[in-house]
Protein backbone atom coordinates (compact mmCIF):
# COMPACT_ATOMS: atom_id res chain seq x y z
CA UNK A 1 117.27 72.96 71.01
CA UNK A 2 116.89 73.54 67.32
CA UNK A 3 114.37 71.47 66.73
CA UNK A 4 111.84 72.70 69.65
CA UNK A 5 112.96 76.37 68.07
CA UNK A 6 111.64 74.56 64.87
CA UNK A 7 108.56 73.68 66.38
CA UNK A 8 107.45 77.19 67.78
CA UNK A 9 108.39 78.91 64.35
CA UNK A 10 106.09 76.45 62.98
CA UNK A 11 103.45 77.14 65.26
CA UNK A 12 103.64 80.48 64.76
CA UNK A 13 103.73 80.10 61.15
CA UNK A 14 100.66 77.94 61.15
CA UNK A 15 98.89 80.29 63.66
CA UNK A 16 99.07 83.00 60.86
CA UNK A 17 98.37 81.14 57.96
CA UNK A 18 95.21 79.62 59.02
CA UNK A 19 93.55 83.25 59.91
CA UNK A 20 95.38 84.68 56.74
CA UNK A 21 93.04 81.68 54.88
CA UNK A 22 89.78 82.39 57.07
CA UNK A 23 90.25 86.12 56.35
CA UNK A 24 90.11 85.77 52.87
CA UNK A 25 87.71 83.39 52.76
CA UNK A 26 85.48 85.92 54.08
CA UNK A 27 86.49 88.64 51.97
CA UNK A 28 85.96 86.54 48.15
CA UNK A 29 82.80 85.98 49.39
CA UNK A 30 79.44 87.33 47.84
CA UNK A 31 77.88 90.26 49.43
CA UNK A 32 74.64 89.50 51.06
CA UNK A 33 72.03 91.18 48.39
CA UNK A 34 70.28 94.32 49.12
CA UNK A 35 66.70 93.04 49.49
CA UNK A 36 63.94 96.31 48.72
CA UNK A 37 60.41 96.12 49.27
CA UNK A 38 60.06 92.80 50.46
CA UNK A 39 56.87 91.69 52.25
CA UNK A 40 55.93 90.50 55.84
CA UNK A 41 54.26 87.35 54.13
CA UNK A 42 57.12 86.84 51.42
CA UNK A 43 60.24 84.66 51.79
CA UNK A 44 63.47 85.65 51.95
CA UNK A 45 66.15 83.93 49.43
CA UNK A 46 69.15 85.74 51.27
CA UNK A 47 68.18 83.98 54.83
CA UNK A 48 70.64 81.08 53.64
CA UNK A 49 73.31 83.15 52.89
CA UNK A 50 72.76 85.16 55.90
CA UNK A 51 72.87 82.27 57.88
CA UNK A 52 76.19 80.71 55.88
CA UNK A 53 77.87 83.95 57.14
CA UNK A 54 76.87 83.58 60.75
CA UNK A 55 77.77 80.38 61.14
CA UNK A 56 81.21 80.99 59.20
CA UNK A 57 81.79 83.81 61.59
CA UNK A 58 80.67 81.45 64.70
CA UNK A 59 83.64 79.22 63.15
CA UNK A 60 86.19 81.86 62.93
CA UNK A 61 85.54 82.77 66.37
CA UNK A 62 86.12 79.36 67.69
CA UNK A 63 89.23 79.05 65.57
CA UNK A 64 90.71 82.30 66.83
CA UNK A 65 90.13 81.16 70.49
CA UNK A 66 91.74 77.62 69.26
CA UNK A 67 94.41 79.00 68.07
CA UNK A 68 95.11 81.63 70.11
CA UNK A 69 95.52 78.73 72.85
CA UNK A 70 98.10 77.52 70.67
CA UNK A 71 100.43 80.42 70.80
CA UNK A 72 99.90 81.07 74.77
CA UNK A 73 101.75 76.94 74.83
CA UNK A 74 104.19 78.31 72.16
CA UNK A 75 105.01 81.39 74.21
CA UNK A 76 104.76 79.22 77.26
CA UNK A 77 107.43 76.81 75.78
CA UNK A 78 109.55 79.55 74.77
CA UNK A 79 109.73 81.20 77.89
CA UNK A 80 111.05 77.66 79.52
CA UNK A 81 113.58 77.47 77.32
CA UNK A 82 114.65 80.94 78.18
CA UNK A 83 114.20 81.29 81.94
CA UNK A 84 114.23 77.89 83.05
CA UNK A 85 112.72 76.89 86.44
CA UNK A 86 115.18 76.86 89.42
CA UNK A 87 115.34 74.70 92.27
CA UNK A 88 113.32 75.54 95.16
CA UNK A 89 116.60 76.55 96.91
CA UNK A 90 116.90 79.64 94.77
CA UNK A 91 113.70 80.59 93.40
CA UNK A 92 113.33 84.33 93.55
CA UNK A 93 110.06 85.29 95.14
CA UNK A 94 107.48 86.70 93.03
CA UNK A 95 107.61 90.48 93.18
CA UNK A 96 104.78 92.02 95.62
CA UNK A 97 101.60 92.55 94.17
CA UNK A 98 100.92 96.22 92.85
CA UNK A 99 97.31 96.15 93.88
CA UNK A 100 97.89 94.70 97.45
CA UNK A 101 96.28 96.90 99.70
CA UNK A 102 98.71 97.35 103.61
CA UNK A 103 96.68 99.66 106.06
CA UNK A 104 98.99 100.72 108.72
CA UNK A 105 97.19 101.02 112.37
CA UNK A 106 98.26 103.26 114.63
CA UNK A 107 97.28 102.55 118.20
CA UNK A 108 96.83 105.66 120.13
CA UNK A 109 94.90 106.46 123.52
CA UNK A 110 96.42 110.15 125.26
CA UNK A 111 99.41 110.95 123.70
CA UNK A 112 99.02 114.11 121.45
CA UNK A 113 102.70 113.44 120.70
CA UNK A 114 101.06 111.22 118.22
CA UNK A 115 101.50 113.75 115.52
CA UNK A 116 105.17 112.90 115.56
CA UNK A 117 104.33 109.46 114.45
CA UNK A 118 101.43 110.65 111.90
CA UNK A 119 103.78 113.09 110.57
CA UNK A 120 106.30 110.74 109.44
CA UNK A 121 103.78 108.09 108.00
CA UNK A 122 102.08 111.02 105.97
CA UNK A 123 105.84 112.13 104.90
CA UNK A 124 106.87 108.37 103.53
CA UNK A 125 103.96 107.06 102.47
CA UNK A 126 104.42 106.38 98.97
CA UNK A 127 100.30 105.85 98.05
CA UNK A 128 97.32 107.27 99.99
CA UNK A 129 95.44 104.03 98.18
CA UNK A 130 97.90 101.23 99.29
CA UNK A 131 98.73 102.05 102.76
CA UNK A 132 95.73 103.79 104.35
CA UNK A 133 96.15 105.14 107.89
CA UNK A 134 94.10 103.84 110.51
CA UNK A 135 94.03 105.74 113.97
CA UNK A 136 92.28 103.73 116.63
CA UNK A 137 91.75 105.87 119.63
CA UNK A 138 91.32 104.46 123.03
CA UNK A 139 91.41 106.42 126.49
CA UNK A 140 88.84 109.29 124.98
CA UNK A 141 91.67 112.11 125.44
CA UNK A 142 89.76 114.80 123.98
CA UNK A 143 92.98 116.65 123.27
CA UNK A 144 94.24 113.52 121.50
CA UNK A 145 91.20 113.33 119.46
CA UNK A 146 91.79 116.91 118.65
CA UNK A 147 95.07 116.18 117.20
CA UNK A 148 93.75 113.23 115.20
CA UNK A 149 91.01 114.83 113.49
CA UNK A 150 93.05 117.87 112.79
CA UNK A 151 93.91 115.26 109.50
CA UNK A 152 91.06 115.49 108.06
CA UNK A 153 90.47 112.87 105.45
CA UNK A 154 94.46 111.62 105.12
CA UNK A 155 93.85 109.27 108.24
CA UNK A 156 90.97 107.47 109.60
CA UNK A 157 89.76 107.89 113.02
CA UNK A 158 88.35 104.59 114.96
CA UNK A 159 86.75 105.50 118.59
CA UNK A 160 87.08 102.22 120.86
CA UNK A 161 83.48 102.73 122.20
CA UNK A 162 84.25 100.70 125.78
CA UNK A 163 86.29 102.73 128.43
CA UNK A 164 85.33 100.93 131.39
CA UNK A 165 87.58 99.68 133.61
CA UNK A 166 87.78 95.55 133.61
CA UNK A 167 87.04 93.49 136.09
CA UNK A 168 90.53 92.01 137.23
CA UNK A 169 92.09 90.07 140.55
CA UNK A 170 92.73 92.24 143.33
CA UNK A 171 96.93 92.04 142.86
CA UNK A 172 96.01 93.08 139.23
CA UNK A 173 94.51 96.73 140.07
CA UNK A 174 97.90 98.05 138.93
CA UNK A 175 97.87 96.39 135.85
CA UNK A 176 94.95 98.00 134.45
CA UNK A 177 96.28 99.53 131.62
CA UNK A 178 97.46 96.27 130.45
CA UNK A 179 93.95 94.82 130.24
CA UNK A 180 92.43 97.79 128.77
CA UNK A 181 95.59 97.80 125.95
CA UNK A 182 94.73 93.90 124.90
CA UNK A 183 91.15 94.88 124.98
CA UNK A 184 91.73 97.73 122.88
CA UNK A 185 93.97 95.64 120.30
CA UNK A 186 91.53 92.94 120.10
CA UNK A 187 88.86 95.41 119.20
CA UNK A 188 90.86 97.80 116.72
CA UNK A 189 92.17 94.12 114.60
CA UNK A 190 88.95 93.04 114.73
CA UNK A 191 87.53 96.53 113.06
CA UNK A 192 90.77 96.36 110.31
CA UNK A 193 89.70 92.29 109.39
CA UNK A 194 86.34 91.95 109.75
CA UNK A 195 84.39 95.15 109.62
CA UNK A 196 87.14 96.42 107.38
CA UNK A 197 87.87 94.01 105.40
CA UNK A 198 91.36 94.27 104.82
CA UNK A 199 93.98 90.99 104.47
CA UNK A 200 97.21 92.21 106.37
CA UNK A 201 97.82 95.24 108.50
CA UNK A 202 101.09 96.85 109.86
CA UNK A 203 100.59 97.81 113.80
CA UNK A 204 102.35 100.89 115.34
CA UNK A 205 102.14 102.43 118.43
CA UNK A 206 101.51 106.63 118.84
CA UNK A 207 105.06 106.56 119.80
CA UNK A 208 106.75 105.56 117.37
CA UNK A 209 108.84 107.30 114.58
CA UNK A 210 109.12 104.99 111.19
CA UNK A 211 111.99 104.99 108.61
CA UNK A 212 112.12 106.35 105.00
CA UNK A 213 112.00 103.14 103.71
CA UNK A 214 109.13 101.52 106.29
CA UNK A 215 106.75 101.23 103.29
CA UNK A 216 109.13 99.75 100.88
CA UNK A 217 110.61 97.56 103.43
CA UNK A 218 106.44 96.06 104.58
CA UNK A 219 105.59 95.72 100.82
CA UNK A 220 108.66 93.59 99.53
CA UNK A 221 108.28 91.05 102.61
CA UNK A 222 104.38 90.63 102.43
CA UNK A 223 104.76 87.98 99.77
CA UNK A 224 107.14 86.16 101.74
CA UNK A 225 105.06 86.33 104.76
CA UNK A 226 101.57 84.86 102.67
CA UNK A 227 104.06 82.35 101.09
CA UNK A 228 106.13 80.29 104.10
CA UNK A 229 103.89 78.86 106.66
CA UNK A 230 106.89 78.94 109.14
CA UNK A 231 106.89 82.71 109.57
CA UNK A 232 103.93 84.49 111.49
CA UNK A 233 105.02 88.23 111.48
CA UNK A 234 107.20 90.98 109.80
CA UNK A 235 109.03 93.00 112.70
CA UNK A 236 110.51 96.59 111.59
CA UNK A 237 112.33 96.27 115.54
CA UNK A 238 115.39 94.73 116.23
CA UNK A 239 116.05 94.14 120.42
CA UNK A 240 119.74 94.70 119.90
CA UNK A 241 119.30 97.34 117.51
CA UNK A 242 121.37 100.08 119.32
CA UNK A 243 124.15 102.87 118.44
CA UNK A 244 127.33 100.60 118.28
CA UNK A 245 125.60 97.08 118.10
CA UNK A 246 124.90 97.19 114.72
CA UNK A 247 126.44 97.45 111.72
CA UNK A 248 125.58 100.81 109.73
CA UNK A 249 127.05 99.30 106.55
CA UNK A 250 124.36 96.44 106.67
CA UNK A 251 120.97 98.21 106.30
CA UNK A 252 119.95 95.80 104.08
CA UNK A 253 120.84 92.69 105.86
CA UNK A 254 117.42 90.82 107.20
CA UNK A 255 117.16 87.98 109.72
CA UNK A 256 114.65 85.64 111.21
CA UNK A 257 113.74 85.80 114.30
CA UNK A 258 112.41 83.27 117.49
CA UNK A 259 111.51 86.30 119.51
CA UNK A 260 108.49 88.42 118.57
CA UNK A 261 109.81 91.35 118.22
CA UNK A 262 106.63 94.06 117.98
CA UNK A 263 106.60 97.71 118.08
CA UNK A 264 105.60 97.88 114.37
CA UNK A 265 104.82 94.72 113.00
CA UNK A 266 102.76 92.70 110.32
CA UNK A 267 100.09 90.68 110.20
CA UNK A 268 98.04 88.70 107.91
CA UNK A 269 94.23 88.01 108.45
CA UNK A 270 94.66 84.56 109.10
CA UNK A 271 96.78 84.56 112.02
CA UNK A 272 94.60 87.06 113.15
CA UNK A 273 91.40 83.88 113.12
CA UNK A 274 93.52 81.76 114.55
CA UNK A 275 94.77 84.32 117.56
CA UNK A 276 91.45 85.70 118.15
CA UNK A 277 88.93 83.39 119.75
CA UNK A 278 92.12 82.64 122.11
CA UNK A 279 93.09 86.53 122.50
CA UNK A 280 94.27 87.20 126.24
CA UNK A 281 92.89 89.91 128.89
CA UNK A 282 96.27 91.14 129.36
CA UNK A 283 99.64 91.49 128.23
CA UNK A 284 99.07 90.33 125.06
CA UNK A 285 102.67 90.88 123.52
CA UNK A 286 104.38 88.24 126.38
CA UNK A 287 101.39 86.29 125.53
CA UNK A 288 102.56 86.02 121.90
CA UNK A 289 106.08 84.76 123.40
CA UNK A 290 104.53 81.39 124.58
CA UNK A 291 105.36 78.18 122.60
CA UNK A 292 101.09 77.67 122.22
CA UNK A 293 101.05 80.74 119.91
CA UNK A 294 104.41 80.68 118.47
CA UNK A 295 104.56 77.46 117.46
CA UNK A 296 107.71 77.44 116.39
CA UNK A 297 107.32 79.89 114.11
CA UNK A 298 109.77 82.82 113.41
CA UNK A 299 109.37 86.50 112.67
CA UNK A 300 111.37 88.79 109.93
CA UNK A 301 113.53 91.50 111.53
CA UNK A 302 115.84 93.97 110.24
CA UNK A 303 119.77 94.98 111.25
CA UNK A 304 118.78 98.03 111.96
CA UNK A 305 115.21 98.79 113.00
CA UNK A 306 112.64 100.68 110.94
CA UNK A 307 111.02 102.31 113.77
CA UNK A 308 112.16 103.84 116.73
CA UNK A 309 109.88 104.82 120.69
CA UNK A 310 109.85 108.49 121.82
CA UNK A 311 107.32 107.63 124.60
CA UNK A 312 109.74 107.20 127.58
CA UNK A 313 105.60 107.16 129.77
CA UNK A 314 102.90 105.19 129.16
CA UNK A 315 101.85 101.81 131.44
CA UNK A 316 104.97 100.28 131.57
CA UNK A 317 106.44 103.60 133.28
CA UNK A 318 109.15 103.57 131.06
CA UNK A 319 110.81 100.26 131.33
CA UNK A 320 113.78 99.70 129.37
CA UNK A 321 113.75 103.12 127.88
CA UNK A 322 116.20 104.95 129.64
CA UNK A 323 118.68 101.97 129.59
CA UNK A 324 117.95 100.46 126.11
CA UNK A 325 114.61 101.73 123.87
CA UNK A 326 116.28 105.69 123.51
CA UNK A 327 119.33 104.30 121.95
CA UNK A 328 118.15 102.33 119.33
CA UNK A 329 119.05 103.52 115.92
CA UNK A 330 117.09 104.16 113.41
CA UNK A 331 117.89 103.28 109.46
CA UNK A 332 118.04 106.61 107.28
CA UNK A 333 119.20 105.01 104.37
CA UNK A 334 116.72 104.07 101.91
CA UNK A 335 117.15 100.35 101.07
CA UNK A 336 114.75 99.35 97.60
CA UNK A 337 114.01 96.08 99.50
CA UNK A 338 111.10 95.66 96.29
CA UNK A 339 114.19 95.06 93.82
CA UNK A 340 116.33 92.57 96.14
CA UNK A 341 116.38 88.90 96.03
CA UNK A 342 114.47 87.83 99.53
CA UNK A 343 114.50 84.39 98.66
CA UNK A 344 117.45 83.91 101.29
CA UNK A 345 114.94 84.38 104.24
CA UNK A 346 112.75 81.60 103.13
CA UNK A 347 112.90 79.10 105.95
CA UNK A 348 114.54 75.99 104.12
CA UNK A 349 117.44 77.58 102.78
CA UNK A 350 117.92 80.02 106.26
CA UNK A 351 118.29 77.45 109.05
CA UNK A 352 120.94 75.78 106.94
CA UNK A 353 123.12 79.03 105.82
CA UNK A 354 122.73 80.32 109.14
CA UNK A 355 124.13 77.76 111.23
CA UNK A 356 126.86 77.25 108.52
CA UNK A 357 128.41 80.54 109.23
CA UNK A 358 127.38 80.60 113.00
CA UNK A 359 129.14 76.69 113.89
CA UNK A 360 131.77 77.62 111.53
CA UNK A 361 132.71 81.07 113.33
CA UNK A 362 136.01 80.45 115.62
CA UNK A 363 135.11 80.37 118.77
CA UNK A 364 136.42 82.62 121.20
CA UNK A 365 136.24 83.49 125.12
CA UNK A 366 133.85 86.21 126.89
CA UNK A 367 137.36 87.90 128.17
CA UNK A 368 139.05 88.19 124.47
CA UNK A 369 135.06 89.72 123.57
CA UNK A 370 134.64 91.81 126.48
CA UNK A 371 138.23 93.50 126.64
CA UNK A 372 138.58 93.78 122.97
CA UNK A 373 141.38 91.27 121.93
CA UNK A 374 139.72 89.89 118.64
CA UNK A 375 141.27 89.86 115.53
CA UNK A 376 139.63 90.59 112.27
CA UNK A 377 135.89 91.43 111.33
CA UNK A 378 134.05 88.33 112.47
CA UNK A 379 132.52 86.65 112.84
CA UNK A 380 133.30 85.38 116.13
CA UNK A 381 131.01 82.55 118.16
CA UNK A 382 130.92 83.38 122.00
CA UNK A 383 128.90 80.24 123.82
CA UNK A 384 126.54 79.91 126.79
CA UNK A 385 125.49 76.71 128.38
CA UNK A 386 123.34 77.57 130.58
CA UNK A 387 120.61 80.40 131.69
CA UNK A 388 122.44 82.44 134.08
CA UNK A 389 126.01 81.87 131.62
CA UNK A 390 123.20 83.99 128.83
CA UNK A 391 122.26 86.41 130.69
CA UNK A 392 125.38 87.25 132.66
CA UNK A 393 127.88 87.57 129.43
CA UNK A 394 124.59 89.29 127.70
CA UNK A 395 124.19 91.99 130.54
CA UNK A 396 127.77 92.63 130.54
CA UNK A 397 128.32 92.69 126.88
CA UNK A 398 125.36 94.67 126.91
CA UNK A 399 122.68 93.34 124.58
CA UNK A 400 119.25 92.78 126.52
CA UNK A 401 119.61 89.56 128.82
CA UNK A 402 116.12 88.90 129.66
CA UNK A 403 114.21 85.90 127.92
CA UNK A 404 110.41 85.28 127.48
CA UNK A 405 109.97 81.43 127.15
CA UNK A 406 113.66 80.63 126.98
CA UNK A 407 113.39 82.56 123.51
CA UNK A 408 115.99 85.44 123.94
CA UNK A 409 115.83 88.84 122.59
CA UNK A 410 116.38 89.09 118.65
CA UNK A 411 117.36 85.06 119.25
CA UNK A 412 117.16 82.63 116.43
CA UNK A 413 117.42 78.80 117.33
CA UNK A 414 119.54 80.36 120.34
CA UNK A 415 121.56 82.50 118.83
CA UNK A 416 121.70 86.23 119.14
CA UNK A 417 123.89 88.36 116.97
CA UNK A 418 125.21 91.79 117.44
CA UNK A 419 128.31 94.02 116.94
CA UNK A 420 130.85 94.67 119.53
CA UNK A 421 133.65 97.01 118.77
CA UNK A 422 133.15 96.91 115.04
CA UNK A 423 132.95 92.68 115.12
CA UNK A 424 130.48 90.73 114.61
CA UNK A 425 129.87 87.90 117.75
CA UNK A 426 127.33 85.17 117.75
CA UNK A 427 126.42 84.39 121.52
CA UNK A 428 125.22 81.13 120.61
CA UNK A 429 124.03 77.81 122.87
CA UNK A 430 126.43 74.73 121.93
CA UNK A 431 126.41 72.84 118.49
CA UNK A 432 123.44 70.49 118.23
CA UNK A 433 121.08 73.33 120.02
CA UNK A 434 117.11 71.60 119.12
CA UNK A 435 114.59 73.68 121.53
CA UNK A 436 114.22 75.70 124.00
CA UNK A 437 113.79 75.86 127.54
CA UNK A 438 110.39 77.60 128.25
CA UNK A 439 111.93 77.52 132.15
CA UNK A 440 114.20 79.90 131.34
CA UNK A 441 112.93 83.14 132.02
């Protein structure tokens, strides 16, 4: 240690004494004579000296450059010795980029509740420059266009120009809406990406309210998103995420996530080239569910969601809402997720701490869970074995039992967690879970 400290003294030393000696050099020399009255046709004696100086300063420009390389290896070295490189266990991500631009689209079509949700962007939105608003309007609801343009130059207004119906198989005449919704996504993405030209974009629906910290929470997991190849979204939605089932003193707890969760979520532009020349007619989110998109790849989503529905109508007449969507909770403390360590979420150091405390969780029977008789905080593992053992201790434990692909709700490698009066239970397949079941459904 003391002699690579004597090293980098030296060069610093040497660094300074060389321009020191080049400086002075320049200074002891004689002045270039003042030449008077001199002659198209007549030579010049000073040219020689003139050109001694330029090529001396020619020289001390390459030197500086030299040795200014020098001192960036110097600094370099110090800095090592300092802050020496962790293993890729622990690195700490590199903090999001200031300059990284993060539209937000909101989807809208005849809601002119739609100011709610415009309302609260415009309220949290920490930069006009970083996260411009992006309203794509389908439907042409004049009244909803109203509303819209009633922001003048805050938000941007996008018109999807086709309003047709689609042509669709006669059993399919009631699922309209859903055709016209995937059309209308696979138009607005392509206006953000291509005409656009943006890199990532955050999608919400008109009917959704967003968190104080929905910015803050987007911008510190966008590096982590470009960085691991095993994750293809950022969800601010959690399944389970209701009054009771979660745990308000964990706003800043973060999982991963099989299931794509949706209803405000991230993208970047490249899973956008890979999803679009593929991009369904209809029902587009279920679509996303299916092991050819997925690919095994997870999604980010939070304890307790970022964004919460108002918009009991719409096409899927309100599915859900009354039973589960209303009752989800949404976080209103703000949680500086730019100045924590996400490095935990990365997907080689997850899997492994995950199933540590999961397998290592006593296990414990649905009747103990379901009347109450636990003892402690958790957590506690609850198992299933089978599709209907899921979705019959889900239903009646009351965290959504339905599964899209085998994957269920807010699952990860199986496992679903959620609070139940004030513990924490894991309803989690056996130990030695590998895939899923895309029968189960």
């Amino acid at each position: 240690m003391i002699r690579k400290r004597s090293m980098i003294l030296f060069g610093t030393f040497l660094f300074v004494s060389w321009n020191a000696v080049l400086v002075l050099l320049l200074w002891n020399r004689d002045p270039v004579p003042q030449i008077e009255n001199v002659q198209p046709n007549e030579d010049v004696p000073a040219n020689d000296v003139i050109q001694d100086v330029l090529k001396m300063a020619d020289a001390f420009e390459a030197e500086l450059e030299r040795q200014k390389d020098i001192l960036l290896q110097i600094k370099d070295q110090k800095l090592h010795q300092l802050f020496p490189r962790r293993s890729s266990n622990h690195t700490r991500l590199a903090p999001p980029t200031a300059a990284a631009v993060i539209p937000v689209l909101v989807m809208a079509c005849n809601r002119v509740t739609v100011r709610r949700c415009l309302d609260k962007l415009l309220q949290y939105r920490p930069s006009e420059t970083l996260y411009p608003i992006i309203v794509s309007q389908d439907c042409g609801h004049q009244d909803t266009a109203a509303v819209i343009q009633s922001y003048g130059d805050k938000v941007t207004h996008l018109k999807q120009p086709d309003l047709g119906d689609l042509p669709v198989r006669p059993e399919h005449k009631k699922f309209q809406g859903y055709y016209k919704i995937s059309r209308h996504y696979r138009w607005a993405l392509n206006q953000v990406f291509r005409t656009l030209g943006h890199t990532a974009v955050v999608i919400v629906e008109d009917d959704l309210e967003v968190a104080p910290d929905f910015f803050e929470y987007f911008r510190a997991l966008h590096p982590l998103l470009r960085s691991d190849p095993s994750l293809w979204c950022v969800s601010a939605w959690n399944d389970n995420g209701r009054e009771g089932f979660v745990d308000p003193g964990k706003s800043s707890l973060l999982y991963r996530t099989d299931f794509f969760p949706g209803l405000g979520w991230m993208l970047v532009k490249e899973l956008w080239d890979e999803l679009e020349p593929k991009w369904p007619t209809a029902f587009w989110d279920d679509w996303m569910r299916q092991p050819e998109q997925r690919k095994d790849r997870a999604c980010i989503r939070p304890e307790i969601s970022r964004t919460i529905t108002f918009g009991r109508q719409g096409v899927s007449l309100g599915q859900f809402f009354d039973k589960y969507l209303k009752f989800i909770k949404l976080n209103s403390e703000f949680v500086p997720f730019t100045k924590l360590d996400l490095s935990y979420l990365k997907e080689e150091t997850y899997r492994v701490n995950f199933e540590k405390e999961v397998y290592s969780a006593p296990l414990v029977s649905y009747e103990d869970v379901k009347q109450g008789k636990l003892n402690g905080p958790g957590p506690f593992r609850l198992q299933y074995s089978s599709k209907d053992s899921f979705k019959i201790m889900a239903k009646n434990l009351g965290v959504m039992e339905d599964l899209k692909s085998g994957v269920p709700r807010a699952g990860y490698r199986g496992v679903v967690s959620f609070i139940s009066r004030g513990q924490r239970i894991y309803l989690a397949p056996p130990p030695g879970w590998t895939q899923y079941d895309p029968t189960w459904s």
